[in-house]
PDB file of N, CA and C in Angstrom:
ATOM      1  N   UNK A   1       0.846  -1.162   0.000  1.00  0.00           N
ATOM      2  CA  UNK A   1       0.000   0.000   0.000  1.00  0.00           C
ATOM      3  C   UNK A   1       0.892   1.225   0.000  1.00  0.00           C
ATOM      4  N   UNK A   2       0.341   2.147  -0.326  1.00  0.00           N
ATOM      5  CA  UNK A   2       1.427   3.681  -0.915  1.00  0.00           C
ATOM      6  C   UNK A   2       0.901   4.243   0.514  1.00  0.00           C
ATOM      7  N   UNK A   3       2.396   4.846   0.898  1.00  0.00           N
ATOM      8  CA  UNK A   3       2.399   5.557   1.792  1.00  0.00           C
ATOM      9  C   UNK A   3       1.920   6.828   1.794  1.00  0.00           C
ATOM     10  N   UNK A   4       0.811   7.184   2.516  1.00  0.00           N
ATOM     11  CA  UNK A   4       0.086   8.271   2.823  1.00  0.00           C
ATOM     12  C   UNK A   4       0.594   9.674   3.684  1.00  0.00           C
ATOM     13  N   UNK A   5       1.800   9.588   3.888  1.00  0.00           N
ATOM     14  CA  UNK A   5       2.019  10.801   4.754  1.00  0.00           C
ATOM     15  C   UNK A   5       2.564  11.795   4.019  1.00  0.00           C
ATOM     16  N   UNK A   6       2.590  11.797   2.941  1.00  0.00           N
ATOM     17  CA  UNK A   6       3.105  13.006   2.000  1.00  0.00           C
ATOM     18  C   UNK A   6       1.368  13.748   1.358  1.00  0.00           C
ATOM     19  N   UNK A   7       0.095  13.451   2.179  1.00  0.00           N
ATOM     20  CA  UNK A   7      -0.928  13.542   1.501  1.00  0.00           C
ATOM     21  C   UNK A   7      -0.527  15.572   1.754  1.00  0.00           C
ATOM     22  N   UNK A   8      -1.098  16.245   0.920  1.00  0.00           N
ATOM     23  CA  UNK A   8      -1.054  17.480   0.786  1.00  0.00           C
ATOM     24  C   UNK A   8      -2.315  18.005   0.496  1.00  0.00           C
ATOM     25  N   UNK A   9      -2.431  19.092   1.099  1.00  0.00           N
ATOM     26  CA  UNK A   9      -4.494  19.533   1.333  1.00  0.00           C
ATOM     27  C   UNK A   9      -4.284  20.515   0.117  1.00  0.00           C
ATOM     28  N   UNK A  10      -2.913  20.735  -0.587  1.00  0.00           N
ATOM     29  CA  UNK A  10      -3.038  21.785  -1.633  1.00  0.00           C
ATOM     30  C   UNK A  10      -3.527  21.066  -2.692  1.00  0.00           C
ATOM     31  N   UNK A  11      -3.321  19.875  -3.103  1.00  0.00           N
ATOM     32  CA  UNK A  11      -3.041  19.103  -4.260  1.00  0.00           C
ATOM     33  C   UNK A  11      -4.730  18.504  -4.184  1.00  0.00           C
ATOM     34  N   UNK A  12      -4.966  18.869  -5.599  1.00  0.00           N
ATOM     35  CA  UNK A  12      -7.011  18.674  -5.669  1.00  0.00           C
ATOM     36  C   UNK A  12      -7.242  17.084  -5.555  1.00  0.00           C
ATOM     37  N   UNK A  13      -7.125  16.464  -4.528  1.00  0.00           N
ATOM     38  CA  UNK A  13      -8.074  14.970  -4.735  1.00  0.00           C
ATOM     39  C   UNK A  13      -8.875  14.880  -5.743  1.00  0.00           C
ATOM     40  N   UNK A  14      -9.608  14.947  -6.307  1.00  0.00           N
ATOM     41  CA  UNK A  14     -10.867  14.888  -7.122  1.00  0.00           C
ATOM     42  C   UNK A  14     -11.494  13.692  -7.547  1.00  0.00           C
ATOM     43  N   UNK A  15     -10.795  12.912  -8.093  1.00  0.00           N
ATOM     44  CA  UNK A  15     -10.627  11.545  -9.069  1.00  0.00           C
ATOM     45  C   UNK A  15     -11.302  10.278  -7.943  1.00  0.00           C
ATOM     46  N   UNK A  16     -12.014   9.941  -8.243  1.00  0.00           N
ATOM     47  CA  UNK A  16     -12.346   9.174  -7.615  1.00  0.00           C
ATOM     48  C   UNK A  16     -14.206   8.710  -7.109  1.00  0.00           C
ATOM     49  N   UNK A  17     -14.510   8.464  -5.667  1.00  0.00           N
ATOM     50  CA  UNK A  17     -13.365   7.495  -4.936  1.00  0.00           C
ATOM     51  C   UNK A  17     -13.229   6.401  -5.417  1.00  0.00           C
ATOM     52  N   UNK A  18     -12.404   5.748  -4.798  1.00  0.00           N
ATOM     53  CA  UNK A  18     -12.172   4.039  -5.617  1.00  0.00           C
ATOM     54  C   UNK A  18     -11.957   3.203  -4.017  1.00  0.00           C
ATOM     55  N   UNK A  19     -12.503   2.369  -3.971  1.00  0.00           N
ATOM     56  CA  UNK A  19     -12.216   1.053  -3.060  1.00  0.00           C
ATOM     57  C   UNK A  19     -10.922   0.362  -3.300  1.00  0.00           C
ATOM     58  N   UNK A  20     -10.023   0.113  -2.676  1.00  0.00           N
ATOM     59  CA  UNK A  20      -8.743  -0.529  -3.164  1.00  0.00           C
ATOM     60  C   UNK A  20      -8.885  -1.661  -1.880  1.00  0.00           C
ATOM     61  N   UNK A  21      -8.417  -3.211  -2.761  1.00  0.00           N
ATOM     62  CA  UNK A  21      -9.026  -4.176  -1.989  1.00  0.00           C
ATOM     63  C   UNK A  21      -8.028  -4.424  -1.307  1.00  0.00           C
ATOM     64  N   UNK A  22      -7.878  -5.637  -0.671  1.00  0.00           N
ATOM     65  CA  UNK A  22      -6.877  -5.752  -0.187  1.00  0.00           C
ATOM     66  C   UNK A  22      -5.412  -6.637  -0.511  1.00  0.00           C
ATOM     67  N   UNK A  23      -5.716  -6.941  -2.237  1.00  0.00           N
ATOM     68  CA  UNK A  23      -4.441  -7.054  -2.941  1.00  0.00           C
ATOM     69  C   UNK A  23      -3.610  -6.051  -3.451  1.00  0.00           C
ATOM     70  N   UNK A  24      -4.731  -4.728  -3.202  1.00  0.00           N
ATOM     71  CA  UNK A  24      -3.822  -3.548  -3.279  1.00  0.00           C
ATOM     72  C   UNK A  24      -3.679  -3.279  -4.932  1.00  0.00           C
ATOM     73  N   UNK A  25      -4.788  -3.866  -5.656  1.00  0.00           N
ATOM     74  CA  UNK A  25      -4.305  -3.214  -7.627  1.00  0.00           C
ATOM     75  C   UNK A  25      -5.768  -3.537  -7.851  1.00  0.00           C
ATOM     76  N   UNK A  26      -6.847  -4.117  -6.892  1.00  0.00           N
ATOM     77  CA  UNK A  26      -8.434  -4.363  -7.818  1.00  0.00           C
ATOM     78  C   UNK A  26      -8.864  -3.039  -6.866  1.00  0.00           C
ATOM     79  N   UNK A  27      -9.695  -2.102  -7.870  1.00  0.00           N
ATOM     80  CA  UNK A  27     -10.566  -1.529  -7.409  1.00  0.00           C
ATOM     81  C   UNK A  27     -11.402  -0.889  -8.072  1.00  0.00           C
ATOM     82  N   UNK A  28     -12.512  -0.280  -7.226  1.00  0.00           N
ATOM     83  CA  UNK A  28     -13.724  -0.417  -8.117  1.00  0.00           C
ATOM     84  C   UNK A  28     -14.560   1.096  -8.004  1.00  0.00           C
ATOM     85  N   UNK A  29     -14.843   1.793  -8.613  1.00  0.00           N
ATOM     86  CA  UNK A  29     -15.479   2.801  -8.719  1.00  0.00           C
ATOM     87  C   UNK A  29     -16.338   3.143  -7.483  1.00  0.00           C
ATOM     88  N   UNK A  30     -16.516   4.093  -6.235  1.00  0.00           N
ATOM     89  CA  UNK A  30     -17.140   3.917  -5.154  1.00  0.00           C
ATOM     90  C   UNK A  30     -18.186   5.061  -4.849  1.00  0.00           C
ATOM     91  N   UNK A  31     -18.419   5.930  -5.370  1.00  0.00           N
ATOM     92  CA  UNK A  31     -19.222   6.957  -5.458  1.00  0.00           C
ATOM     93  C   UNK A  31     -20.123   6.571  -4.754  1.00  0.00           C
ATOM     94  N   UNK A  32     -21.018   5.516  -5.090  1.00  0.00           N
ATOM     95  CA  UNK A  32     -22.212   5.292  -4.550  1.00  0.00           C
ATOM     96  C   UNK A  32     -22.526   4.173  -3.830  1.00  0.00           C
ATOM     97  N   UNK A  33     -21.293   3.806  -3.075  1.00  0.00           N
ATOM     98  CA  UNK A  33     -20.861   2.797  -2.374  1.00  0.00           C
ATOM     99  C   UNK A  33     -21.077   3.310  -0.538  1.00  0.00           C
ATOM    100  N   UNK A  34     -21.363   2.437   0.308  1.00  0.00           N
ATOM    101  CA  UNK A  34     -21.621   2.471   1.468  1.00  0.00           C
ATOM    102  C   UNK A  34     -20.804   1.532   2.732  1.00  0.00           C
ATOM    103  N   UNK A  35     -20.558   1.742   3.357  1.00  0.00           N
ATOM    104  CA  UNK A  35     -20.041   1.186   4.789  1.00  0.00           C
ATOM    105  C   UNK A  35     -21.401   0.923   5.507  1.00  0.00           C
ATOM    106  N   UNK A  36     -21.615  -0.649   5.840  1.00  0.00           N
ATOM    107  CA  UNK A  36     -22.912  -0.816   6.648  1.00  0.00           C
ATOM    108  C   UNK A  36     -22.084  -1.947   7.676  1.00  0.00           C
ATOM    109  N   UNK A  37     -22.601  -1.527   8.986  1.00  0.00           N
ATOM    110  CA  UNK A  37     -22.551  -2.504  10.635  1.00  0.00           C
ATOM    111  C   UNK A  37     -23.529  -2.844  10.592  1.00  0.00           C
ATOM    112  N   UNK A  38     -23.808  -4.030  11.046  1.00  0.00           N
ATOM    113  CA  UNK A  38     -24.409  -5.359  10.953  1.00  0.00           C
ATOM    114  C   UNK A  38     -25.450  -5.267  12.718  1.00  0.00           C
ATOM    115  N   UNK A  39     -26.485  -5.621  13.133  1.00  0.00           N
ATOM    116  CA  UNK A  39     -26.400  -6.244  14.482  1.00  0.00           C
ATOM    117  C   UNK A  39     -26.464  -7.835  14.106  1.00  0.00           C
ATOM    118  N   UNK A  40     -26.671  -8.384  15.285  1.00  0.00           N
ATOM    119  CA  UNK A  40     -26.603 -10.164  15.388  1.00  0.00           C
ATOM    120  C   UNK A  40     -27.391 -10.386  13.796  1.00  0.00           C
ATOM    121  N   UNK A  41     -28.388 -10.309  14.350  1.00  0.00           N
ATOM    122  CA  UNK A  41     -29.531 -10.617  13.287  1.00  0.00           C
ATOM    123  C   UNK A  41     -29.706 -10.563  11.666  1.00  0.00           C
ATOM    124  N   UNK A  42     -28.872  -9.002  11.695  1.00  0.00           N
ATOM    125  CA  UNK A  42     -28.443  -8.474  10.556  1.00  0.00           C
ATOM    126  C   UNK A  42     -27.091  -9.582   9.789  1.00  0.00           C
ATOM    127  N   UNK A  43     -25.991  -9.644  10.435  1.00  0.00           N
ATOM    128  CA  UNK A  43     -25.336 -10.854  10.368  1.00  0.00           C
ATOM    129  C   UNK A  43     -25.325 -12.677  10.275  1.00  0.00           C
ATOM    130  N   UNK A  44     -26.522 -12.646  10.589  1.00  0.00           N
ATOM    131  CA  UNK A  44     -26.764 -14.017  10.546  1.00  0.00           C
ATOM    132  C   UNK A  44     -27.760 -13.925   8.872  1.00  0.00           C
ATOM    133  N   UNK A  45     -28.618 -13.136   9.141  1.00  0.00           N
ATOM    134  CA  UNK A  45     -29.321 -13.004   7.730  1.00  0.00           C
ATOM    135  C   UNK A  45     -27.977 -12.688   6.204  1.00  0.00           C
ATOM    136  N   UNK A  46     -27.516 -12.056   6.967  1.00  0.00           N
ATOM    137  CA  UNK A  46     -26.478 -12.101   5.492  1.00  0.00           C
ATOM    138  C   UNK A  46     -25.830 -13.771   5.378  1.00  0.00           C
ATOM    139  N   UNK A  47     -25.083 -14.162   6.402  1.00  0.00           N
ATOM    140  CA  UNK A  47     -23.912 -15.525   6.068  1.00  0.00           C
ATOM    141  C   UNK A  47     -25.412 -16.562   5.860  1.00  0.00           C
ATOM    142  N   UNK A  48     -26.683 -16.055   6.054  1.00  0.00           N
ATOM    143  CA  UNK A  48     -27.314 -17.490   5.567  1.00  0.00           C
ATOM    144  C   UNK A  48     -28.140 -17.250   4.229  1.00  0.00           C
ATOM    145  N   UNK A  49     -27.571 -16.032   3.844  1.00  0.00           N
ATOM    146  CA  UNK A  49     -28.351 -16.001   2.081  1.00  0.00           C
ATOM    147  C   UNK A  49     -27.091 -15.717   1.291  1.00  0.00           C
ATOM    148  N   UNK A  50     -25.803 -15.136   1.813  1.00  0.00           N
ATOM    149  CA  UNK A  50     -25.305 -14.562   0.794  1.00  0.00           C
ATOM    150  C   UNK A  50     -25.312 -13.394   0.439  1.00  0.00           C
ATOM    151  N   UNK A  51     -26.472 -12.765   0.597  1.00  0.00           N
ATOM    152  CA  UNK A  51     -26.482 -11.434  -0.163  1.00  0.00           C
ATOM    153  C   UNK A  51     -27.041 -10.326   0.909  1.00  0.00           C
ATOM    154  N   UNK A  52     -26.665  -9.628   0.080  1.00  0.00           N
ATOM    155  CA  UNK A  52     -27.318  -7.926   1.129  1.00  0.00           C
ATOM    156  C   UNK A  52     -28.604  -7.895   1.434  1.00  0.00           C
ATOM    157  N   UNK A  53     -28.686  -8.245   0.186  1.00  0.00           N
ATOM    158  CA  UNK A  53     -30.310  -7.800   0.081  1.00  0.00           C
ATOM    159  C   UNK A  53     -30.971  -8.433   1.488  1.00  0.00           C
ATOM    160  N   UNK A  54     -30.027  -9.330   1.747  1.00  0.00           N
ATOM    161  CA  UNK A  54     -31.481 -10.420   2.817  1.00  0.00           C
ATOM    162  C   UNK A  54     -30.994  -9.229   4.456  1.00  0.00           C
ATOM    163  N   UNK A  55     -30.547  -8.488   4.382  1.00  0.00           N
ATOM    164  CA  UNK A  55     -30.004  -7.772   5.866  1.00  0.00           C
ATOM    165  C   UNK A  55     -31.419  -7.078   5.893  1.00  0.00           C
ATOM    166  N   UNK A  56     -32.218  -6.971   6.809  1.00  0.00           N
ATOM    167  CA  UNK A  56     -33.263  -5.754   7.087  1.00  0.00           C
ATOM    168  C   UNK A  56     -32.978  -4.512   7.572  1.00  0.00           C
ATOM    169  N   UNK A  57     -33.272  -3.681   6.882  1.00  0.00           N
ATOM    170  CA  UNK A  57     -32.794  -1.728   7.065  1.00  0.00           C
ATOM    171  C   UNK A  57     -33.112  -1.754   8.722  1.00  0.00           C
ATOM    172  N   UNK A  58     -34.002  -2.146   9.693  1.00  0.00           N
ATOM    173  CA  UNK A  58     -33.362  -1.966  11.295  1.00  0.00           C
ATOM    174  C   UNK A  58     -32.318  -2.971  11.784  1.00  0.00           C
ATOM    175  N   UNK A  59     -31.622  -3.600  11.025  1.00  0.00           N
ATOM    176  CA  UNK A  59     -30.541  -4.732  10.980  1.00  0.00           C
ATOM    177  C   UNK A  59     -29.481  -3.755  10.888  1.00  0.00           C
ATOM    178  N   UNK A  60     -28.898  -2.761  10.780  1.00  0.00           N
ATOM    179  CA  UNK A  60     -27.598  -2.053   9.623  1.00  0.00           C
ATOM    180  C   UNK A  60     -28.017  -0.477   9.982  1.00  0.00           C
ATOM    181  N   UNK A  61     -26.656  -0.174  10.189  1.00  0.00           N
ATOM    182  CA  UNK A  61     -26.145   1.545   9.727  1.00  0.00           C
ATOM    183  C   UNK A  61     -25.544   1.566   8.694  1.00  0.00           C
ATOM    184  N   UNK A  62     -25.954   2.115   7.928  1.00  0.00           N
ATOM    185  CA  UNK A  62     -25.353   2.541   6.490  1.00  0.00           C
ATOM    186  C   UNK A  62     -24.375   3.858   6.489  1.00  0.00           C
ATOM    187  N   UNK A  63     -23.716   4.076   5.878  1.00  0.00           N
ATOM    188  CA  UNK A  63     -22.736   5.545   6.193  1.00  0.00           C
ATOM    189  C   UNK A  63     -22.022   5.229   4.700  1.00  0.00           C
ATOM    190  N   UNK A  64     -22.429   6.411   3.953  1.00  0.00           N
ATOM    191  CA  UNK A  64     -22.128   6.847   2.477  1.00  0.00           C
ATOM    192  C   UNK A  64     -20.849   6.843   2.419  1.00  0.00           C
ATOM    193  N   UNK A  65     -20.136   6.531   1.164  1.00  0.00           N
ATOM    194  CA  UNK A  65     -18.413   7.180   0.928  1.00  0.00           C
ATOM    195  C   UNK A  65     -18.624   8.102   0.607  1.00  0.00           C
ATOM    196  N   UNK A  66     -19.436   9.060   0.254  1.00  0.00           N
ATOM    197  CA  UNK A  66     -19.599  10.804   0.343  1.00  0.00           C
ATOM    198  C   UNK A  66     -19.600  11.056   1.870  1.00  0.00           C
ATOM    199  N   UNK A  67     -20.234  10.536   2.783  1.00  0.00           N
ATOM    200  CA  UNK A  67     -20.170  11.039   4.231  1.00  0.00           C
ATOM    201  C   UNK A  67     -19.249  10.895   4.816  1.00  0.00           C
ATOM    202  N   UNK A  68     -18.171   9.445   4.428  1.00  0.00           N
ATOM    203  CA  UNK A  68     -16.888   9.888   5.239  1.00  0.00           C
ATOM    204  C   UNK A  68     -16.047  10.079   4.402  1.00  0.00           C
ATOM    205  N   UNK A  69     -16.191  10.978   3.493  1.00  0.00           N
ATOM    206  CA  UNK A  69     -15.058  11.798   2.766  1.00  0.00           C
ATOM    207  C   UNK A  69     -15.384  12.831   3.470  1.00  0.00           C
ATOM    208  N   UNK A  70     -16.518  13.744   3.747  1.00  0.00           N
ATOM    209  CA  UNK A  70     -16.989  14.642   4.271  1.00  0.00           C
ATOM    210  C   UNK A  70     -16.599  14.819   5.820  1.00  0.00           C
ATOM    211  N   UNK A  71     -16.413  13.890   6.565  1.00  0.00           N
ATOM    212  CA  UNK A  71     -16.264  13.975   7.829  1.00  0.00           C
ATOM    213  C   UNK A  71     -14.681  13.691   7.846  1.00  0.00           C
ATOM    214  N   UNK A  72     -13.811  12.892   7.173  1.00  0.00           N
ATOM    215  CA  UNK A  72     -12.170  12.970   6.781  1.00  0.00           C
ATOM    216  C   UNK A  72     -12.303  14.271   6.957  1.00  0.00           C
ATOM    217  N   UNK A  73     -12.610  15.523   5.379  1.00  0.00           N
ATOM    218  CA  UNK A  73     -12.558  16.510   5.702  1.00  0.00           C
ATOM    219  C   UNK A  73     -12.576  17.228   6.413  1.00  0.00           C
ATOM    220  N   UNK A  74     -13.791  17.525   7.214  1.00  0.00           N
ATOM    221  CA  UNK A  74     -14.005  17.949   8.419  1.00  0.00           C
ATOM    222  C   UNK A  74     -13.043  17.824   9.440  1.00  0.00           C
ATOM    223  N   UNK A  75     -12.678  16.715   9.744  1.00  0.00           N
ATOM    224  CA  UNK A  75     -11.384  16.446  11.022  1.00  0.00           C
ATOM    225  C   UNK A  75     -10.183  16.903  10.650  1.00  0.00           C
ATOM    226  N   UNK A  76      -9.869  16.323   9.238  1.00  0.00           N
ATOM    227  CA  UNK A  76      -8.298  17.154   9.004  1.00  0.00           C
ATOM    228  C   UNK A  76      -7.881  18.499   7.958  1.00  0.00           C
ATOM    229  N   UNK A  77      -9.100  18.875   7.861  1.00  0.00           N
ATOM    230  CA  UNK A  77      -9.046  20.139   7.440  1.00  0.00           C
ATOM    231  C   UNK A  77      -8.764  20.301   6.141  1.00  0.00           C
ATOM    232  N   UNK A  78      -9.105  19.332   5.070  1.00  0.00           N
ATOM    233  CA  UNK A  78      -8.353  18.929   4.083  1.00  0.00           C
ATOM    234  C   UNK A  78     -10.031  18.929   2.747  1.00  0.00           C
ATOM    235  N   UNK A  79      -9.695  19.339   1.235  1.00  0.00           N
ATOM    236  CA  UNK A  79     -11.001  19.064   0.641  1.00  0.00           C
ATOM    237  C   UNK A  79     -10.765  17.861  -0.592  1.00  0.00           C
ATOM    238  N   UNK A  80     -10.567  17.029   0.183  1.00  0.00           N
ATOM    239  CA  UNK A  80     -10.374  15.661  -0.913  1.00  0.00           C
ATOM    240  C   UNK A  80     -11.457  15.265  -1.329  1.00  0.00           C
ATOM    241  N   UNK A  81     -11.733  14.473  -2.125  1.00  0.00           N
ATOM    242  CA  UNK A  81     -12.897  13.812  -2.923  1.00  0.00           C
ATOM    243  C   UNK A  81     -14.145  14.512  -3.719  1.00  0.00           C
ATOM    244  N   UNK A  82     -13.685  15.532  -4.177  1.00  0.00           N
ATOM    245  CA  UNK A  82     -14.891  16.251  -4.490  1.00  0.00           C
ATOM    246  C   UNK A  82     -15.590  15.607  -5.770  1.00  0.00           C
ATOM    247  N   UNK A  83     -16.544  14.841  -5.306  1.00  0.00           N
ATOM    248  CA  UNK A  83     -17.207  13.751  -6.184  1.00  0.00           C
ATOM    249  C   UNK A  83     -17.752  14.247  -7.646  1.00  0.00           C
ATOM    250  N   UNK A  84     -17.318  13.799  -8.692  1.00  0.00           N
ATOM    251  CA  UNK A  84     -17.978  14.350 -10.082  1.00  0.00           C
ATOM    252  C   UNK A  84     -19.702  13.898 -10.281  1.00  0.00           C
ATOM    253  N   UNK A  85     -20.193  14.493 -11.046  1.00  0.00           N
ATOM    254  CA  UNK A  85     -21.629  13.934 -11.080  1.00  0.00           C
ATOM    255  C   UNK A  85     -21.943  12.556 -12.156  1.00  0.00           C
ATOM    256  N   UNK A  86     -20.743  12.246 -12.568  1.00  0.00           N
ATOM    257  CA  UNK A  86     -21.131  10.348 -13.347  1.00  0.00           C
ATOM    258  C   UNK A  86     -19.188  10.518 -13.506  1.00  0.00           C
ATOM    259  N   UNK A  87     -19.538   9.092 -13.901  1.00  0.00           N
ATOM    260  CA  UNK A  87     -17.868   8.093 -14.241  1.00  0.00           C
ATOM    261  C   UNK A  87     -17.249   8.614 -15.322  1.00  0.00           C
ATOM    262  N   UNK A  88     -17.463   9.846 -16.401  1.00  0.00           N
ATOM    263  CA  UNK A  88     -16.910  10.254 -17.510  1.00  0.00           C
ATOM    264  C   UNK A  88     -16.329  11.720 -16.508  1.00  0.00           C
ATOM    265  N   UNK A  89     -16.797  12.141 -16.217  1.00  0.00           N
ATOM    266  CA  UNK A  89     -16.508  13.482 -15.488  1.00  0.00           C
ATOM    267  C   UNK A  89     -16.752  14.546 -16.405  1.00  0.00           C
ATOM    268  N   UNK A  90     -17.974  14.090 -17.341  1.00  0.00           N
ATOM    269  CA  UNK A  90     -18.201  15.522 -18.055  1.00  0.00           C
ATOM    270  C   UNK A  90     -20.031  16.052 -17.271  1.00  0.00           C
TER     271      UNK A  90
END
């Protein structure tokens, strides 16, 4: 993984976001991608279907990759990710 401590709040983030997995070269377009916590229930319904879909919305917190780019920002004072409105960037 590329070392992050040379990040600079001058230099425009823009591009993005992207998920980088954890082989470190697949990743995948994340704009409209989410971070969701599980409770018990929520967890057991996923490992016994497989899929998301089976989690129930009072099962899960959802939290946008726009919201914690937004809150990154916020803490370190920095304006990275300023999300384009589609995948061409026109």
């Amino acid at each position: 993984m590329a070392d992050d401590s040379n990040n600079n709040s001058d230099v425009p983030y823009e591009y993005g976001p992207y998920i980088v997995f954890d082989d470190g070269s697949t990743y995948a377009w994340a704009e409209d991608t989410f971070i969701a916590v599980l409770t018990q229930d929520g967890e057991d319904h996923l490992n016994d279907a497989m899929d998301f879909n089976a989690v129930h919305d009072d099962d899960a917190v959802y939290i946008s990759m726009n919201d914690l780019i937004e809150a990154y920002n916020q803490v370190y004072g920095t304006d990275i990710g300023r999300c384009r409105t589609n995948r061409t960037g026109f």
